[in-house]
C-alpha atoms as a PDB file:
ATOM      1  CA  UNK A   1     110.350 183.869 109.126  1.00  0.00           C
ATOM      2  CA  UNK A   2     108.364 185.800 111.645  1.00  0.00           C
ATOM      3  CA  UNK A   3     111.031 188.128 113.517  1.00  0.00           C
ATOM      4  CA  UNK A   4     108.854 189.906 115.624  1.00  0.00           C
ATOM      5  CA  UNK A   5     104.899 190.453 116.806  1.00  0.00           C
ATOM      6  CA  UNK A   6     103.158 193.460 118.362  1.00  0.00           C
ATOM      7  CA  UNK A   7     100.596 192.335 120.834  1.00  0.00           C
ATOM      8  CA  UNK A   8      97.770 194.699 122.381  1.00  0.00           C
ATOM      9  CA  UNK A   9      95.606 193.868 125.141  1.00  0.00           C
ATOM     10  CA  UNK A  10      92.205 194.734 124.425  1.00  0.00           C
ATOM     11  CA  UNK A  11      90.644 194.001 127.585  1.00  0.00           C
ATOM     12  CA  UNK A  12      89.095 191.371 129.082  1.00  0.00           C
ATOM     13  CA  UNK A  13      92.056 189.384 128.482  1.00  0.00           C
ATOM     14  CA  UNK A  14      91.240 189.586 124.561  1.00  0.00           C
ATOM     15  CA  UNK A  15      94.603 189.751 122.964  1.00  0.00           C
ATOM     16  CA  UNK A  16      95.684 191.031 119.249  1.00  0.00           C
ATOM     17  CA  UNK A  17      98.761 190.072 117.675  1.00  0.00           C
ATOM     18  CA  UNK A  18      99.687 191.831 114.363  1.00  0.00           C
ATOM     19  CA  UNK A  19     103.205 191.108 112.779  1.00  0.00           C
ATOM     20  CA  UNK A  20     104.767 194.146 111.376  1.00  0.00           C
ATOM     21  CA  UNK A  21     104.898 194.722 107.571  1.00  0.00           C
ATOM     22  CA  UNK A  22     102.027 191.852 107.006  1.00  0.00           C
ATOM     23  CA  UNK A  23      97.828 192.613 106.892  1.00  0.00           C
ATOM     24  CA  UNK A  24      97.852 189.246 109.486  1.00  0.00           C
ATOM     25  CA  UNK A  25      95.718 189.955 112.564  1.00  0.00           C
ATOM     26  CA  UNK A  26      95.604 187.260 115.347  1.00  0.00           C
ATOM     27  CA  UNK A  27      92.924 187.142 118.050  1.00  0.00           C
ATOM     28  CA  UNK A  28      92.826 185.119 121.538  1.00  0.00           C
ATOM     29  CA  UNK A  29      89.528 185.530 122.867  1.00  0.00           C
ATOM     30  CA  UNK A  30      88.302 183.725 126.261  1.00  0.00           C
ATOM     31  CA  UNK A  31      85.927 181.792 126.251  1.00  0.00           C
ATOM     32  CA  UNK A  32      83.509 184.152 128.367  1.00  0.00           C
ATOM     33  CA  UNK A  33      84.134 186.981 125.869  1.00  0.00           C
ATOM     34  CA  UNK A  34      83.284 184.978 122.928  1.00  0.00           C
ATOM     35  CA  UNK A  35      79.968 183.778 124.842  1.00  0.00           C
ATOM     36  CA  UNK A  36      79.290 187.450 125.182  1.00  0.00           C
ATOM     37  CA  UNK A  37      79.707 188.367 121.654  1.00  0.00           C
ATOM     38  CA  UNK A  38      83.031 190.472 122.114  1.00  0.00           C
ATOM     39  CA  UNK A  39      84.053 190.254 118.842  1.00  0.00           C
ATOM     40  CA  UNK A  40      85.938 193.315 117.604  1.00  0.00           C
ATOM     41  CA  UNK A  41      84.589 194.914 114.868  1.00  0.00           C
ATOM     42  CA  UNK A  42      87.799 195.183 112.486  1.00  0.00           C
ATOM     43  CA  UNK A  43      86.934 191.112 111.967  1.00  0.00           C
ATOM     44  CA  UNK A  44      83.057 191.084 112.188  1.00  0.00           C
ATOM     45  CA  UNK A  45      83.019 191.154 108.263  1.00  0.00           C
ATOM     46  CA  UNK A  46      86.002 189.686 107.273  1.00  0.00           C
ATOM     47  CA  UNK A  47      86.900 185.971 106.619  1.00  0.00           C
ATOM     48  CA  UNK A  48      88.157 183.885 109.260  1.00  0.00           C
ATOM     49  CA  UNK A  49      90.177 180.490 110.235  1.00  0.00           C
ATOM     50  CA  UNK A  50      89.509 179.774 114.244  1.00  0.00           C
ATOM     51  CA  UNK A  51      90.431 176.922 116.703  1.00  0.00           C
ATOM     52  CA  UNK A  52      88.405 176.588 119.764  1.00  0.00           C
ATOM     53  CA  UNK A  53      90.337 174.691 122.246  1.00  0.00           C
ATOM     54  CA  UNK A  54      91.384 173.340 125.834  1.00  0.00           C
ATOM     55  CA  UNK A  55      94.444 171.520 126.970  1.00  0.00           C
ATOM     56  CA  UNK A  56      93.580 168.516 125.173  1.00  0.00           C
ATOM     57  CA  UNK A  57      90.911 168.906 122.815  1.00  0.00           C
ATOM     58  CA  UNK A  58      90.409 171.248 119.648  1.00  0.00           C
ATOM     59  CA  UNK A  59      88.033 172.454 116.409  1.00  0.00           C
ATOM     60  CA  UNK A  60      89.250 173.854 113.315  1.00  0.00           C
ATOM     61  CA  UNK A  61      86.582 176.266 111.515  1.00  0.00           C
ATOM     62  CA  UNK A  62      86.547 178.513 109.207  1.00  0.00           C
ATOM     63  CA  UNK A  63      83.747 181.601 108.052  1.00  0.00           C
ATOM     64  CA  UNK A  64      83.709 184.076 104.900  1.00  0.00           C
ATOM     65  CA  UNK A  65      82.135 186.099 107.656  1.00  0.00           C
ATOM     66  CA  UNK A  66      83.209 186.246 110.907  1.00  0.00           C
ATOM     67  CA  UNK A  67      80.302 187.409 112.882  1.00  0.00           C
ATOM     68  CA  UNK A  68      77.806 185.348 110.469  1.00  0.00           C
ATOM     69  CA  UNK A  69      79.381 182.011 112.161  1.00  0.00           C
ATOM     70  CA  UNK A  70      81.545 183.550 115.561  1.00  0.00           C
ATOM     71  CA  UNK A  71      78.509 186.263 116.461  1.00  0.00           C
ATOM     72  CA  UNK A  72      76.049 184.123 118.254  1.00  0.00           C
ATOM     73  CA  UNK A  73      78.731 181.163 118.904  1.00  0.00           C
ATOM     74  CA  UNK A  74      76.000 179.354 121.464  1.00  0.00           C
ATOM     75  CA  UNK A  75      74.302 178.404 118.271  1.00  0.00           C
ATOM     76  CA  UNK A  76      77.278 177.302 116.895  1.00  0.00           C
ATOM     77  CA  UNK A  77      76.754 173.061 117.187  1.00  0.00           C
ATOM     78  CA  UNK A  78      80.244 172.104 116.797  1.00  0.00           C
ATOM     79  CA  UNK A  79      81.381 174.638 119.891  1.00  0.00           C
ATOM     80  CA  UNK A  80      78.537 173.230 121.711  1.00  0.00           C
ATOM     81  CA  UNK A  81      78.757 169.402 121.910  1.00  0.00           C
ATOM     82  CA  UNK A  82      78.305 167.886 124.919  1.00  0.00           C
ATOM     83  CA  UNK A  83      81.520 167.021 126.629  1.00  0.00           C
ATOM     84  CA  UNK A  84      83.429 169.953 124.555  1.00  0.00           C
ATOM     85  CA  UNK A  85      84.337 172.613 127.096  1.00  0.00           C
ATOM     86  CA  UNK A  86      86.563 174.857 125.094  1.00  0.00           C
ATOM     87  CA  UNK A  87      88.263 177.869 126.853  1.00  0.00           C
ATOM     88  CA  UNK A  88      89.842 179.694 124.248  1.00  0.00           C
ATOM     89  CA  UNK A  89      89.398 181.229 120.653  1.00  0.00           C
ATOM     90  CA  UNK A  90      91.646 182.104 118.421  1.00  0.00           C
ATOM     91  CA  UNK A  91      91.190 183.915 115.012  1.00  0.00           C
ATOM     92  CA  UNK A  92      93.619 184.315 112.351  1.00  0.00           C
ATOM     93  CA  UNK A  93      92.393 186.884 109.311  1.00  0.00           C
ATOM     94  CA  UNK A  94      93.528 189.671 106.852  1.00  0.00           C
ATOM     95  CA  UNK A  95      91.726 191.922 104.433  1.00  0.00           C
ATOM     96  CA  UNK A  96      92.919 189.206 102.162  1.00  0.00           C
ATOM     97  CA  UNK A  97      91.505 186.166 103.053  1.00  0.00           C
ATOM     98  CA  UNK A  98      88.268 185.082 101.104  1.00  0.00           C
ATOM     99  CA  UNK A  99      85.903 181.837 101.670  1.00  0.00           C
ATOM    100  CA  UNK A 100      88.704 179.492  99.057  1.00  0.00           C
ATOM    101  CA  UNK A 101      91.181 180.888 100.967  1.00  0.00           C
ATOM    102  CA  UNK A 102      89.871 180.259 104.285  1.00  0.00           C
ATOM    103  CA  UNK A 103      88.678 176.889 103.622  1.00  0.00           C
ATOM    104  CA  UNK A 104      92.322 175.560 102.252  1.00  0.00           C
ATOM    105  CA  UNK A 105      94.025 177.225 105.660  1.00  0.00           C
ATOM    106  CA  UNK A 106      91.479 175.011 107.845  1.00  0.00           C
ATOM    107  CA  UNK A 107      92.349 172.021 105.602  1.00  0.00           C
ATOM    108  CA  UNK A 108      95.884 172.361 106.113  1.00  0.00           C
ATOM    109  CA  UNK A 109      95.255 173.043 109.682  1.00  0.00           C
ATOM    110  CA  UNK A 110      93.122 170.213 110.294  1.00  0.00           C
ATOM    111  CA  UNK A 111      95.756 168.065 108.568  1.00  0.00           C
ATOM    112  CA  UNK A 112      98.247 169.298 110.921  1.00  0.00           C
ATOM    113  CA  UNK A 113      96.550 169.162 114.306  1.00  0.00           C
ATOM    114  CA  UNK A 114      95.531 165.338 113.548  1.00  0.00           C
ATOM    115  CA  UNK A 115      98.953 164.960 113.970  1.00  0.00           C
ATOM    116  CA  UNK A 116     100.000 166.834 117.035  1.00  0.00           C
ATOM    117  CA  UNK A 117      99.181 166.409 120.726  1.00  0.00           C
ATOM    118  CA  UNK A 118      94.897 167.264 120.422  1.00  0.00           C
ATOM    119  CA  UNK A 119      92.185 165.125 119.957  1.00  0.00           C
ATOM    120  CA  UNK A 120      90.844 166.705 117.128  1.00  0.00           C
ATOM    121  CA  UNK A 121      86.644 167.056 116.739  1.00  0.00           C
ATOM    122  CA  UNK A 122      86.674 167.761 113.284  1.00  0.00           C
ATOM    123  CA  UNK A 123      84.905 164.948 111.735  1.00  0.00           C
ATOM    124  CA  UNK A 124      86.770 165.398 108.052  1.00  0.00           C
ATOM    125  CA  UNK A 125      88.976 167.777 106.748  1.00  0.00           C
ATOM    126  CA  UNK A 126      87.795 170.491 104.413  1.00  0.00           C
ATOM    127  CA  UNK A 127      90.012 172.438 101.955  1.00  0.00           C
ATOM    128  CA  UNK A 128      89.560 173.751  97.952  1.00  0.00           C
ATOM    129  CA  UNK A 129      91.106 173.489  95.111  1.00  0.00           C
ATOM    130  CA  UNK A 130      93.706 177.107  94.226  1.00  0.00           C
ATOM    131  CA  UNK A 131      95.206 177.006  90.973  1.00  0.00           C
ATOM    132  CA  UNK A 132      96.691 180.778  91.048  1.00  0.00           C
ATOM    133  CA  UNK A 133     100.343 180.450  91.704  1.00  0.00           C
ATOM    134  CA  UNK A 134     100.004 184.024  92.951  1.00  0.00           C
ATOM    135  CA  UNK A 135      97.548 183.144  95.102  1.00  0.00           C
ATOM    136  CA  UNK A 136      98.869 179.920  96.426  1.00  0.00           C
ATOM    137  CA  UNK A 137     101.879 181.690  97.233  1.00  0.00           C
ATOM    138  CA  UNK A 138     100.132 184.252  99.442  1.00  0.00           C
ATOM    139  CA  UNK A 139      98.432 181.162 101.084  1.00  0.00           C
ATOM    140  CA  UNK A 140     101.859 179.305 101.967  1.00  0.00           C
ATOM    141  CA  UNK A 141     103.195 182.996 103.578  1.00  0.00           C
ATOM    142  CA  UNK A 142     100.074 182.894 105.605  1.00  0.00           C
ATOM    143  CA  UNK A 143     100.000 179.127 106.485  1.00  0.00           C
ATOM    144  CA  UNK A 144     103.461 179.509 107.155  1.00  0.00           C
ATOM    145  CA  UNK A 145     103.267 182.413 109.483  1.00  0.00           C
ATOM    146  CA  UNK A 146      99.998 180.728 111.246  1.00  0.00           C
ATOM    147  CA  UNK A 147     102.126 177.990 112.191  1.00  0.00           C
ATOM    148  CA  UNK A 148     105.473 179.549 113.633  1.00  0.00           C
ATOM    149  CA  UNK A 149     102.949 181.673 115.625  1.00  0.00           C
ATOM    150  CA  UNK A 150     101.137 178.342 117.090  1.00  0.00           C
ATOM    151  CA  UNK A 151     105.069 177.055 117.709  1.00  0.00           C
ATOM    152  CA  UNK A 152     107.167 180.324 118.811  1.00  0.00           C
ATOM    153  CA  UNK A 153     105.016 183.114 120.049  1.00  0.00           C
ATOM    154  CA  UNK A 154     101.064 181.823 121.006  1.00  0.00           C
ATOM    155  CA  UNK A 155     103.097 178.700 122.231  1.00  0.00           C
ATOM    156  CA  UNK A 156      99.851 176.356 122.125  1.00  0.00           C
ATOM    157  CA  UNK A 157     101.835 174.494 119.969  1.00  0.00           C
ATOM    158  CA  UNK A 158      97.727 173.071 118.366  1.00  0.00           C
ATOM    159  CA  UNK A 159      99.314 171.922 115.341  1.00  0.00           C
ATOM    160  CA  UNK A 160     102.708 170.826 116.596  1.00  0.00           C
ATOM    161  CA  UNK A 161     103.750 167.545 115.117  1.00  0.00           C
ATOM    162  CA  UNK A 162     106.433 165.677 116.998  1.00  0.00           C
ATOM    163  CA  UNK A 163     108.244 164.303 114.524  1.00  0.00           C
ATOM    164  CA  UNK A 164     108.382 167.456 112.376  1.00  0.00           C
ATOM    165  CA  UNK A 165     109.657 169.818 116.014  1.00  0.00           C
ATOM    166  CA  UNK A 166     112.456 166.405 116.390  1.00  0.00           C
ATOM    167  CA  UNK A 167     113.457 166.903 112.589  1.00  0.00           C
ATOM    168  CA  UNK A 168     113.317 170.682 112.905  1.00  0.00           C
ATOM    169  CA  UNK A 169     115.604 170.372 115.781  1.00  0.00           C
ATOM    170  CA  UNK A 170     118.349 167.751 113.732  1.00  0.00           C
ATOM    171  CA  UNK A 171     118.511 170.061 110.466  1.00  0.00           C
ATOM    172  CA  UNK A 172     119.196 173.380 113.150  1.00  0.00           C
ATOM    173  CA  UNK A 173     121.881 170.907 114.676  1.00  0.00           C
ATOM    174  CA  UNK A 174     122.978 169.940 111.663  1.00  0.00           C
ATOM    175  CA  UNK A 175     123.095 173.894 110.307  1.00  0.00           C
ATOM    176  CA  UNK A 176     125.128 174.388 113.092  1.00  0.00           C
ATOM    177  CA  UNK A 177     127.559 171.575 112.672  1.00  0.00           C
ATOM    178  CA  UNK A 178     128.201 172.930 108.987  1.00  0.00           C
ATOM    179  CA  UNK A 179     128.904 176.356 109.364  1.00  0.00           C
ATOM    180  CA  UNK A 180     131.098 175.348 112.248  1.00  0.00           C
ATOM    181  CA  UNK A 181     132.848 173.412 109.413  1.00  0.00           C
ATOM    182  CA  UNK A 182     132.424 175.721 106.686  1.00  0.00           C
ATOM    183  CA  UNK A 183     135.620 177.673 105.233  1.00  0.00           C
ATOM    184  CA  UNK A 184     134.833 181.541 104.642  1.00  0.00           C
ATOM    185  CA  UNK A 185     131.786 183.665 105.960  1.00  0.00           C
ATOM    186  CA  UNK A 186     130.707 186.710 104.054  1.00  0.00           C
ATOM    187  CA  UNK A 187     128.565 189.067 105.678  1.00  0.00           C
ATOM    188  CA  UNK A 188     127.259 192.160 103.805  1.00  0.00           C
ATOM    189  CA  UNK A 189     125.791 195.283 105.779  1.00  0.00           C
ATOM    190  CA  UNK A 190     125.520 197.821 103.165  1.00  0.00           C
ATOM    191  CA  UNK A 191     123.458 200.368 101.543  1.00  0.00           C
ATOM    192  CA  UNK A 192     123.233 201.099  97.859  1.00  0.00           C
ATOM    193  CA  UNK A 193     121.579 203.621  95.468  1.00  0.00           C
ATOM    194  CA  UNK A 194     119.218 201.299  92.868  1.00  0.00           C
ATOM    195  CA  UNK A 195     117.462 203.754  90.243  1.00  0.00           C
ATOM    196  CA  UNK A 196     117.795 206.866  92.813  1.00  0.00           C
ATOM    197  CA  UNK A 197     116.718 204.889  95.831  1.00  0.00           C
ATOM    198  CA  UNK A 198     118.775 204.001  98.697  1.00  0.00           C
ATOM    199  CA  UNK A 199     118.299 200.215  99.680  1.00  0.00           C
ATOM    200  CA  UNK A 200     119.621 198.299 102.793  1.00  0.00           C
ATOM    201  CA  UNK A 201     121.008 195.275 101.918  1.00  0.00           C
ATOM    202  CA  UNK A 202     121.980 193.066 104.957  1.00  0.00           C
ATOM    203  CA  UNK A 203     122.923 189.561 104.120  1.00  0.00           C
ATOM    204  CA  UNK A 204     125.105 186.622 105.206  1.00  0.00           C
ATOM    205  CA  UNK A 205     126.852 183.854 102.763  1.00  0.00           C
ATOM    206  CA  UNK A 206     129.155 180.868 103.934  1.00  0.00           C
ATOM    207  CA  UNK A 207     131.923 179.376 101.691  1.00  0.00           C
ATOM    208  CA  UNK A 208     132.520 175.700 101.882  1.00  0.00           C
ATOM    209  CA  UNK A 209     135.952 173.635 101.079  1.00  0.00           C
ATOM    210  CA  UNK A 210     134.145 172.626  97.827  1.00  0.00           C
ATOM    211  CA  UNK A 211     133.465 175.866  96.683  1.00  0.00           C
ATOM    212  CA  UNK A 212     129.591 175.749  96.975  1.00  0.00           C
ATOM    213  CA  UNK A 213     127.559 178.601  99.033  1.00  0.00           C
ATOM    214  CA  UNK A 214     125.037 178.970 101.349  1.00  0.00           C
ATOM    215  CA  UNK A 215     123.122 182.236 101.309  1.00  0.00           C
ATOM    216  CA  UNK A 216     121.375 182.213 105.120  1.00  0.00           C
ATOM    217  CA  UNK A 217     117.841 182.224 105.796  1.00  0.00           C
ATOM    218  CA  UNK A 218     117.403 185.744 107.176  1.00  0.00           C
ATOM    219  CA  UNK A 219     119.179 187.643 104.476  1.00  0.00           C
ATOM    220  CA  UNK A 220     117.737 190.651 103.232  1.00  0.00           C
ATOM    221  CA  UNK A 221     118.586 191.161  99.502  1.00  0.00           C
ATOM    222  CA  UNK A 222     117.610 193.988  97.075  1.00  0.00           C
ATOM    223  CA  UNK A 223     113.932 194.266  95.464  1.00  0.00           C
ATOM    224  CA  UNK A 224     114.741 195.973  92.013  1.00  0.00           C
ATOM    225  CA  UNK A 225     116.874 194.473  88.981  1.00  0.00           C
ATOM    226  CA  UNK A 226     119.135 196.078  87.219  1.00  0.00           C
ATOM    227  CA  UNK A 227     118.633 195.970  83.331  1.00  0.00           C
ATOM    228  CA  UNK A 228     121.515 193.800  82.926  1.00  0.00           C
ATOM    229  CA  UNK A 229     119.586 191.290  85.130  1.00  0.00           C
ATOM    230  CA  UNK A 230     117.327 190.399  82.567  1.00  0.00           C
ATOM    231  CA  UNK A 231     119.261 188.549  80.362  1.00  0.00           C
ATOM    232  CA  UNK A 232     120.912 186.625  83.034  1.00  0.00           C
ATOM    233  CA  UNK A 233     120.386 182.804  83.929  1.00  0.00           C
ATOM    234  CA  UNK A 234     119.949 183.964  87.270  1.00  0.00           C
ATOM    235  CA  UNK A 235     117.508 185.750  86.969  1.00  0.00           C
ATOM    236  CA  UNK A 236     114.942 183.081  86.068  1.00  0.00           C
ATOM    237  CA  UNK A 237     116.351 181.625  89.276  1.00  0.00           C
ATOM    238  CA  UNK A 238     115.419 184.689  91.274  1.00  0.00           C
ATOM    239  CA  UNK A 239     111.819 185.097  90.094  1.00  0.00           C
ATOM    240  CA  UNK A 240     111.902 181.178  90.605  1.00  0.00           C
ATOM    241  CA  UNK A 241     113.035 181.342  94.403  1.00  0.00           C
ATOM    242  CA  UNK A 242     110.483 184.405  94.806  1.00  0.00           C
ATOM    243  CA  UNK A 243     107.786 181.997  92.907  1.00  0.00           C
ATOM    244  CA  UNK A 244     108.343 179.157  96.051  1.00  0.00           C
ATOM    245  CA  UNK A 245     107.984 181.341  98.697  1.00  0.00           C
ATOM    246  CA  UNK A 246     111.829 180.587  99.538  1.00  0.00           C
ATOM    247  CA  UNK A 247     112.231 184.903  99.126  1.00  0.00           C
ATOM    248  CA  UNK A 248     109.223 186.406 100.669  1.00  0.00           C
ATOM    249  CA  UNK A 249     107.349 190.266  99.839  1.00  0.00           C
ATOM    250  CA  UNK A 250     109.744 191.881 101.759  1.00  0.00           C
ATOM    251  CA  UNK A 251     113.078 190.117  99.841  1.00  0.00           C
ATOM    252  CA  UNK A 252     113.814 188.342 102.891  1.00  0.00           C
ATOM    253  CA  UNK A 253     115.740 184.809 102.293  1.00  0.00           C
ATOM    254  CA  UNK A 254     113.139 182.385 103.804  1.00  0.00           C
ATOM    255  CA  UNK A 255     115.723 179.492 104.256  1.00  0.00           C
ATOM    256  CA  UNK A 256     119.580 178.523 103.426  1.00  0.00           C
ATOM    257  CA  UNK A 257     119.990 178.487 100.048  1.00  0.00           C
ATOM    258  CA  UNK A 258     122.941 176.629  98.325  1.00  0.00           C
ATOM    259  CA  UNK A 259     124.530 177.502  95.512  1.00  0.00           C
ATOM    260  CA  UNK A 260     127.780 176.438  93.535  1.00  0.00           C
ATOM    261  CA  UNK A 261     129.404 179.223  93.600  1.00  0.00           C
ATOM    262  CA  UNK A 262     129.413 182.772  95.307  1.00  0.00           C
ATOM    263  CA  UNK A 263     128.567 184.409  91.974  1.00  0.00           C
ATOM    264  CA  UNK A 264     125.063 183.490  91.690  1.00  0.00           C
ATOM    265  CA  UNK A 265     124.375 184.167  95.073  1.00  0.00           C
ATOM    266  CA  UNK A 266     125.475 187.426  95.128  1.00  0.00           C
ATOM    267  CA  UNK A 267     123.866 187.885  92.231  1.00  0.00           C
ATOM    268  CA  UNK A 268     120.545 187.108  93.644  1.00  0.00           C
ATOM    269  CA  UNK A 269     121.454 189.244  96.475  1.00  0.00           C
ATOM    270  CA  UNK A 270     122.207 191.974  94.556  1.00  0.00           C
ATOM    271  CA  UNK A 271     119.878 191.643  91.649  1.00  0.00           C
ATOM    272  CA  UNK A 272     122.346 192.006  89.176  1.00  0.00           C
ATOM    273  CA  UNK A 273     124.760 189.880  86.668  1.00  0.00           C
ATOM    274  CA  UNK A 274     128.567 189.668  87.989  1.00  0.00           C
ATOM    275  CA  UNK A 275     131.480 188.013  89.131  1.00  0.00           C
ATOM    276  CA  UNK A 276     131.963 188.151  92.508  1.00  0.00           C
ATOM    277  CA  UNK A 277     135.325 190.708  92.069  1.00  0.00           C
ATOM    278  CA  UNK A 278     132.436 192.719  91.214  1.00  0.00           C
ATOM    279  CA  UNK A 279     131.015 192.370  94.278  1.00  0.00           C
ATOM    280  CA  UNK A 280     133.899 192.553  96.956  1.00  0.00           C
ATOM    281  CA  UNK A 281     133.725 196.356  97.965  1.00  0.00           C
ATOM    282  CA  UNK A 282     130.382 195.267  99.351  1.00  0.00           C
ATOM    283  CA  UNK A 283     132.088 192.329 101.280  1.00  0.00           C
ATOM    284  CA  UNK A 284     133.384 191.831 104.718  1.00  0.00           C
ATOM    285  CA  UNK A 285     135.431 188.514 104.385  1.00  0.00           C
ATOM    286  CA  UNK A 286     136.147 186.239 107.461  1.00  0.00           C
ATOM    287  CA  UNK A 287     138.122 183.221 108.000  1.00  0.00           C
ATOM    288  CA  UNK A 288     140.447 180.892 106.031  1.00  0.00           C
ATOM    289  CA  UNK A 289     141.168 182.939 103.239  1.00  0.00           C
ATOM    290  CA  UNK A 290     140.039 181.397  99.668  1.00  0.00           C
ATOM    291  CA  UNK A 291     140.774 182.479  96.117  1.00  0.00           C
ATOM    292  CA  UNK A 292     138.109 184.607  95.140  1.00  0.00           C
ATOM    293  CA  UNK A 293     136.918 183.915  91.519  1.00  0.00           C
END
């Protein structure tokens, strides 16, 4: 979940977007500047995903070079069919990208525009083949983060699908619906020492009538086990949640996650095995009261 963006005008209208904590640089280039050859020169050799658009029409690309493909873009023949007046670039790249990763991104991409509001040029999709969990990982951050930027902040919504914004918009209503229904909220807003370090832990957990918990998307938990975590069921759970992307880098809770009761939650929150008795100095509990276990 992208919180917040820094955005620097470069001139020229060319605009940068970085996100705070991640190696993710954004570009929006004009369509003059790009015919110019204004292309900064922290991208020139890096690898790129772009979309060239107008209000109704878009291309998907994608580089292991940047200038090789963007530098002279009157020779590029996609950007210059007849009929295709673009007015806008925009680049998405990081030190990290390389030509597999760059050509699954425009894949995905390509997938997701064809079903959005553009006519889409792209004759096929591309896309390759990553086996690295690691590495797919680091691609579904970026997709991820590529996409709530199109939705949220560049708000040119290119690969915004209807039906996914209408079903985005039932589960939030839905969310809300349940923790207006939901029996005991437990916020923590603490800091603790972990192996001599001092680490902010700032999360949010809702109690239902059943007994099961939701740990909210937002959450930031702690990054280092304790020893006694290592032996624990849950923590196979917590380097499985980590694994799918659902905690990112930074130990932020990427969505709600339910669980049957509140000690494996906080457990996960805490990175450590305990009961949560264990836990309730750290606790601020609100509403109906409930027999802690």
């Amino acid at each position: 979940m992208i919180t917040n963006v820094n955005t620097l005008n470069m001139g020229n209208k060319i605009l940068k977007i970085t996100i705070p904590t991640s190696r993710f640089i954004v570009y929006r280039i004009p369509r003059e500047a790009a015919i110019n050859g204004k292309l900064p020169e922290e991208i020139k050799n890096l690898a790129v995903v772009y979309v060239a658009r107008n209000q109704t029409e878009l291309y998907t690309g994608e580089s292991d070079i940047c200038e090789g493909r963007l530098g002279n873009i009157n020779s590029h023949g996609a950007l210059n069919k007849n009929g295709f007046f673009w007015n806008e670039l925009i680049i998405f790249t990081s030190e990290e990208f390389s030509k597999d990763v760059v050509r699954f991104l425009e894949g995905e991409l390509i997938k997701k525009a064809k079903s959005g509001k553009y006519k889409v040029l792209n004759n096929q999709s591309s896309g390759a083949n990553i086996n690295d969990q690691s590495r797919k990982l680091m691609i579904k951050q970026y997709l991820n983060m590529i996409l709530e930027l199109d939705d949220v902040f560049l708000k040119t919504k290119c690969f915004f699908s209807v039906e996914e914004k209408i079903e985005k918009i039932e589960k939030e209503k839905e969310i809300v619906k349940q923790e207006s229904e939901l029996y005991q909220k437990m916020s923590i807003d603490r800091t603790i020492k972990r192996y001599g370090e001092m680490v902010g832990v700032k999360a949010t957990l809702f109690r239902m009538e059943d007994g099961k918990v939701i740990l909210k998307r937002g959450s930031k938990i702690v990054g280092k086990d304790t020893n006694n975590f290592l032996g624990s069921p849950y923590y196979k759970l917590r380097n499985e949640l980590i694994e799918n992307g659902d905690i990112d880098e930074n130990f932020i809770i990427t969505r709600n996650l339910e669980f049957e009761t509140a000690s494996p939650a906080l457990s996960i929150v805490f990175a450590t095995h305990a009961g949560e008795k264990a836990f309730e100095r750290y606790i601020n509990y609100e509403g109906n009261n409930v027999n802690n276990e």
